[in-house]
C-alpha atoms as a PDB file:
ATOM      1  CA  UNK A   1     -44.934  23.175-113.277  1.00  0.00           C
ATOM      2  CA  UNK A   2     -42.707  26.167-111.916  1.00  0.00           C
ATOM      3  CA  UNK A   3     -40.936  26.774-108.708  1.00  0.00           C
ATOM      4  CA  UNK A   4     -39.492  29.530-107.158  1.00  0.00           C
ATOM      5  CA  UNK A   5     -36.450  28.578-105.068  1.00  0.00           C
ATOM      6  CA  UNK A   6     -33.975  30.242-102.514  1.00  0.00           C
ATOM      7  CA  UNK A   7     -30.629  28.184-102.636  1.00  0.00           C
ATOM      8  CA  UNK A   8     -28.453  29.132 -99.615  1.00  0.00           C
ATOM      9  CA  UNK A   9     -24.774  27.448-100.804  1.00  0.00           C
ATOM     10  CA  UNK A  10     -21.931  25.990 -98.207  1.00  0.00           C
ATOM     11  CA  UNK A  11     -24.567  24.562 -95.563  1.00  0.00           C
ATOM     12  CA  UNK A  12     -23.770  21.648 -93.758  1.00  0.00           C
ATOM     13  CA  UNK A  13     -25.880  19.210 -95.188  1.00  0.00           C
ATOM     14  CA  UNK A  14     -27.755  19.235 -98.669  1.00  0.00           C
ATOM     15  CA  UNK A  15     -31.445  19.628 -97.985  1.00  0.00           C
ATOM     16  CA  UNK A  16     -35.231  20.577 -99.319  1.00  0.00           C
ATOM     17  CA  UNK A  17     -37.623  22.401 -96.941  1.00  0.00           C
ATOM     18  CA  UNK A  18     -40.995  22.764 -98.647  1.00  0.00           C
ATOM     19  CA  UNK A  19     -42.753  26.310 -97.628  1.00  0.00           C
ATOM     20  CA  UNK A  20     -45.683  26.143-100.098  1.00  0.00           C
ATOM     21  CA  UNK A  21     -46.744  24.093-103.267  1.00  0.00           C
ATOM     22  CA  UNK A  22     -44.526  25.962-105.238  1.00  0.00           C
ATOM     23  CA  UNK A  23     -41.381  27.420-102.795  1.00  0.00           C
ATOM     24  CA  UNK A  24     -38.654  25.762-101.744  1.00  0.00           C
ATOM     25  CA  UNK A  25     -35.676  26.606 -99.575  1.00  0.00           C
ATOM     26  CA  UNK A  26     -32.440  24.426-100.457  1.00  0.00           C
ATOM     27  CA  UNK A  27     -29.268  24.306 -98.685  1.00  0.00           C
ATOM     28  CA  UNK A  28     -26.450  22.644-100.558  1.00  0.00           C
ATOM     29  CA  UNK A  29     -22.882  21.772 -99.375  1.00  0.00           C
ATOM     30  CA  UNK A  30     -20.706  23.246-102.486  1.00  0.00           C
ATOM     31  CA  UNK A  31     -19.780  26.567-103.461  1.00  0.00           C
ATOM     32  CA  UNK A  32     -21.447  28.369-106.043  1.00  0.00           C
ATOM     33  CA  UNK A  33     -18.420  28.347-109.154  1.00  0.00           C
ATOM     34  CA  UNK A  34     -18.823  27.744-112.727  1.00  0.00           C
ATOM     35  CA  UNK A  35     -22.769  26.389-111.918  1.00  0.00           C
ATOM     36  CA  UNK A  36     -21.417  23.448-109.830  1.00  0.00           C
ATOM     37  CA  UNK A  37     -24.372  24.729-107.248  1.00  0.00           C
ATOM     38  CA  UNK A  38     -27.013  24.357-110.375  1.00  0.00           C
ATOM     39  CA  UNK A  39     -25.871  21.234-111.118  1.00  0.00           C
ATOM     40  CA  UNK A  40     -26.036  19.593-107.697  1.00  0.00           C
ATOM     41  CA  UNK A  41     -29.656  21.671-107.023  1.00  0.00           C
ATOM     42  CA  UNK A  42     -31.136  19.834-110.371  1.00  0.00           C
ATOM     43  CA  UNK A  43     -29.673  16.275-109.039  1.00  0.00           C
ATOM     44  CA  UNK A  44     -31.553  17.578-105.641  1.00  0.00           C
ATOM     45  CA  UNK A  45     -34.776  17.926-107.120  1.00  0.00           C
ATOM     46  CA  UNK A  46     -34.508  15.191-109.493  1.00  0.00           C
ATOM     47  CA  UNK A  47     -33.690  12.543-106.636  1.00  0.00           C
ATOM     48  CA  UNK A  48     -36.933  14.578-104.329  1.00  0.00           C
ATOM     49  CA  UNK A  49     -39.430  14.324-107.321  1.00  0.00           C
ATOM     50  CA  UNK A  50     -38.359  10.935-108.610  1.00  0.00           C
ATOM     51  CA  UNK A  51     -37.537  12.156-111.866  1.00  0.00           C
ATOM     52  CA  UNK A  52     -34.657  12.081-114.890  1.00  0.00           C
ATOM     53  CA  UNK A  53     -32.497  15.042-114.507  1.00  0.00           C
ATOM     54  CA  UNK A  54     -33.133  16.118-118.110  1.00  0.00           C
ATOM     55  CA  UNK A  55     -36.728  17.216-117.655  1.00  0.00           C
ATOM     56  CA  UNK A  56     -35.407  19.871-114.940  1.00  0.00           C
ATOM     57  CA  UNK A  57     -34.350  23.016-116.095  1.00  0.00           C
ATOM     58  CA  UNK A  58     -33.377  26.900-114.961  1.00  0.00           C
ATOM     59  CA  UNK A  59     -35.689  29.264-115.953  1.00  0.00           C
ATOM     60  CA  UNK A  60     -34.806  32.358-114.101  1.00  0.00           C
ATOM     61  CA  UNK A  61     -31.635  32.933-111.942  1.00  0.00           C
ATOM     62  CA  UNK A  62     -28.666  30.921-113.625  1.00  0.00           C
ATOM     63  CA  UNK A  63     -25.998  33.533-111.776  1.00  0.00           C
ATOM     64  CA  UNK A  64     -28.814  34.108-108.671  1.00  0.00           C
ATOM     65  CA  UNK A  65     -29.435  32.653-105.194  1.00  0.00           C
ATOM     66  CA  UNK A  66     -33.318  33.184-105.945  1.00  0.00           C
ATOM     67  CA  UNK A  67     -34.166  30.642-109.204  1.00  0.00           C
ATOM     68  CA  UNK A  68     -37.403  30.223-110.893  1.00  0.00           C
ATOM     69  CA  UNK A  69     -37.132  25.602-112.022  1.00  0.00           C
ATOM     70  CA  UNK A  70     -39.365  24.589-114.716  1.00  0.00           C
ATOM     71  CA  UNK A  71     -40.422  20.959-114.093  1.00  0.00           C
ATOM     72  CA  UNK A  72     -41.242  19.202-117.884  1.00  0.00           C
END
């Protein structure tokens, strides 16, 4: 499963809003240096879908605020 997400970095709290099936909109507290931001947004998703952290990965966007997830 794929899904296309807009990460908006230094919010106030770390969040998931759900627009469709496959779009999210994620605020998370850090800043986004040396992929600290993709780290936290895979323990996000991992914690929201109940799954390892392993079978989570960036498919498009490494070094973007829009990012394409690939969920294994």
């Amino acid at each position: 499963m794929k899904l296309s997400i807009k990460v908006t970095t230094n919010a106030k709290q770390e969040k998931i809003e759900k627009i469709s099936e496959s779009e999210f909109k994620v605020y998370l507290t850090c800043v986004p240096e040396k992929g600290k931001a993709n780290k936290v947004l895979i323990k996000l998703f991992a914690k929201y879908f109940g799954i390892a952290k392993s079978n989570i990965k960036i498919v498009i966007g490494e070094k973007n605020r829009n990012k394409i997830l690939e969920i294994l």
